[in-house]
Protein backbone atom coordinates (compact mmCIF):
# COMPACT_ATOMS: atom_id res chain seq x y z
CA UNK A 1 -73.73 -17.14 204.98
CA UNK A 2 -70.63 -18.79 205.56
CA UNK A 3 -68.64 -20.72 203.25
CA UNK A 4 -68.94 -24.32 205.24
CA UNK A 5 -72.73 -23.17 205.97
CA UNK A 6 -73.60 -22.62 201.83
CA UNK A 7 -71.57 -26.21 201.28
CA UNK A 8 -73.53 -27.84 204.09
CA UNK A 9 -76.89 -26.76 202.76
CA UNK A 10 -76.05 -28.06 199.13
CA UNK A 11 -75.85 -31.32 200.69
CA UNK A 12 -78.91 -31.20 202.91
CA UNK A 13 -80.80 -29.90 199.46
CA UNK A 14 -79.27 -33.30 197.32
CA UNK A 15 -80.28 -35.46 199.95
CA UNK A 16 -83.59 -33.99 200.68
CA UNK A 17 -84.19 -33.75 196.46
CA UNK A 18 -83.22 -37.43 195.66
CA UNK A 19 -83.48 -39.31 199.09
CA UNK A 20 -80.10 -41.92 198.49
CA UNK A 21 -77.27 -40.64 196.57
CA UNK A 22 -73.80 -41.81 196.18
CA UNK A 23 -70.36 -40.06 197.06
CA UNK A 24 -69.48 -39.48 193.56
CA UNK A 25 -72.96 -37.08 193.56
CA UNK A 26 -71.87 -35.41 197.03
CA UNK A 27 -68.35 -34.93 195.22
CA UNK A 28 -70.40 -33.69 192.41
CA UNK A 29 -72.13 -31.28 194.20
CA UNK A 30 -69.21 -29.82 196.15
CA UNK A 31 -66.97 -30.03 193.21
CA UNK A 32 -64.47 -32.00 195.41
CA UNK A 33 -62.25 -34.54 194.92
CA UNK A 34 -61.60 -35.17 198.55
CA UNK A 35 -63.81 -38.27 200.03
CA UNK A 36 -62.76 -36.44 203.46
CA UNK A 37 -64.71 -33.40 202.74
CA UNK A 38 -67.44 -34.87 202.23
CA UNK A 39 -67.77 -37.35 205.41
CA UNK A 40 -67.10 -34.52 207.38
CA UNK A 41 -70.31 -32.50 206.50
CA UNK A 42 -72.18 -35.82 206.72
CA UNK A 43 -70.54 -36.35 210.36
CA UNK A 44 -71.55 -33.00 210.55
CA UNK A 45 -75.30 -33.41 208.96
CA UNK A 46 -76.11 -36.51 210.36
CA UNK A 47 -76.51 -39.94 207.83
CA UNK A 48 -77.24 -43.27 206.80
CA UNK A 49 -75.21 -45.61 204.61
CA UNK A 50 -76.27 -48.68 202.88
CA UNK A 51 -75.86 -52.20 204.20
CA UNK A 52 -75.04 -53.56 201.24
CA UNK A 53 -72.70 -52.41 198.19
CA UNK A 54 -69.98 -51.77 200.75
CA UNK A 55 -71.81 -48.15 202.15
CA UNK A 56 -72.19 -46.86 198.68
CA UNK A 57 -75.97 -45.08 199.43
CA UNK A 58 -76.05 -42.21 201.72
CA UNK A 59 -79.80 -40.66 202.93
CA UNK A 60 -80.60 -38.85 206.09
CA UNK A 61 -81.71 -40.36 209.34
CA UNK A 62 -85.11 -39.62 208.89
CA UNK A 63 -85.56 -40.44 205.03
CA UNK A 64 -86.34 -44.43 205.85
CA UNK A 65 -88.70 -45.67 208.03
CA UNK A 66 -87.75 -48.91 209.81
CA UNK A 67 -89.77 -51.86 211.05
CA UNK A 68 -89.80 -53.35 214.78
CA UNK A 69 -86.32 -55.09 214.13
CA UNK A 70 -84.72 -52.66 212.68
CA UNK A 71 -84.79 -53.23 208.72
CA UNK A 72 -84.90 -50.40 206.79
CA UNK A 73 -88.36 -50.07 204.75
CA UNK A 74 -88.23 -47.91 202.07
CA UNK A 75 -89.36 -46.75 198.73
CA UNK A 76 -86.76 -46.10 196.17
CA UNK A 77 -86.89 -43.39 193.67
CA UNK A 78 -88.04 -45.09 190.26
CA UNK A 79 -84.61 -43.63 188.84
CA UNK A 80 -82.55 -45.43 191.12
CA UNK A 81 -81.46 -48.60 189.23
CA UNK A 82 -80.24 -50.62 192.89
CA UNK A 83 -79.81 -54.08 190.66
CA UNK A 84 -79.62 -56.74 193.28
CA UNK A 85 -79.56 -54.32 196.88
CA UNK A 86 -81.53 -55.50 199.96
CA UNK A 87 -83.39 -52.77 200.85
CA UNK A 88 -82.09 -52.25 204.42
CA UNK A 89 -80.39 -49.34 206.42
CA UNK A 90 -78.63 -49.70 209.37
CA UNK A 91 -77.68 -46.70 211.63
C-alpha cells in the first residue's frame, strides 16, 4: 500500500469511527500541520462541512440523512459537545 493510499484510509477510518470531526483531529491523525493536506484527501474522499461554525465539522456524504428540503437530520455522537450548532449539512 502506498503512502497517499495508508494516509487516505486513516481518514476514511476517523470519519467512519466518530461520524463529524474537526481539522485539528484530521491534522491529528496525519500528524500534519498543513490545512492543504488535508482538504486534498477530503477533495479526494469525498465530504461534508458544517453550515454553521464557519465549516468547522467534516463527515462523509453518506453519514447524514437529509429531509425533503435539504436539512441535514442527524444524530450526534453523545461526546460531541456542539453548544449552540443547528444541526444542518449542506453539500
Amino acid at each position: 500500500m502506498t503512502f497517499k493510499l495508508k494516509r487516505k484510509k486513516k481518514i476514511e477510518k476517523l470519519l467512519n469511527k466518530n461520524m463529524v470531526v474537526t481539522i485539528e483531529d484530521l491534522k491529528n491523525t496525519l500528524n500534519t500541520d498543513f490545512s492543504k493536506t488535508i482538504f486534498r484527501y477530503l477533495k479526494e474522499i469525498g465530504y461534508l462541512t458544517s453550515y454553521n461554525n464557519a465549516g468547522r465539522f467534516y463527515t462523509l456524504p453518506h453519514t447524514p440523512k437529509f429531509d425533503e428540503y435539504g436539512h441535514g437530520i442527524m444524530k450526534w455522537p453523545p461526546s460531541l459537545n456542539l453548544g449552540h450548532l443547528n444541526r444542518q449539512y449542506v453539500p
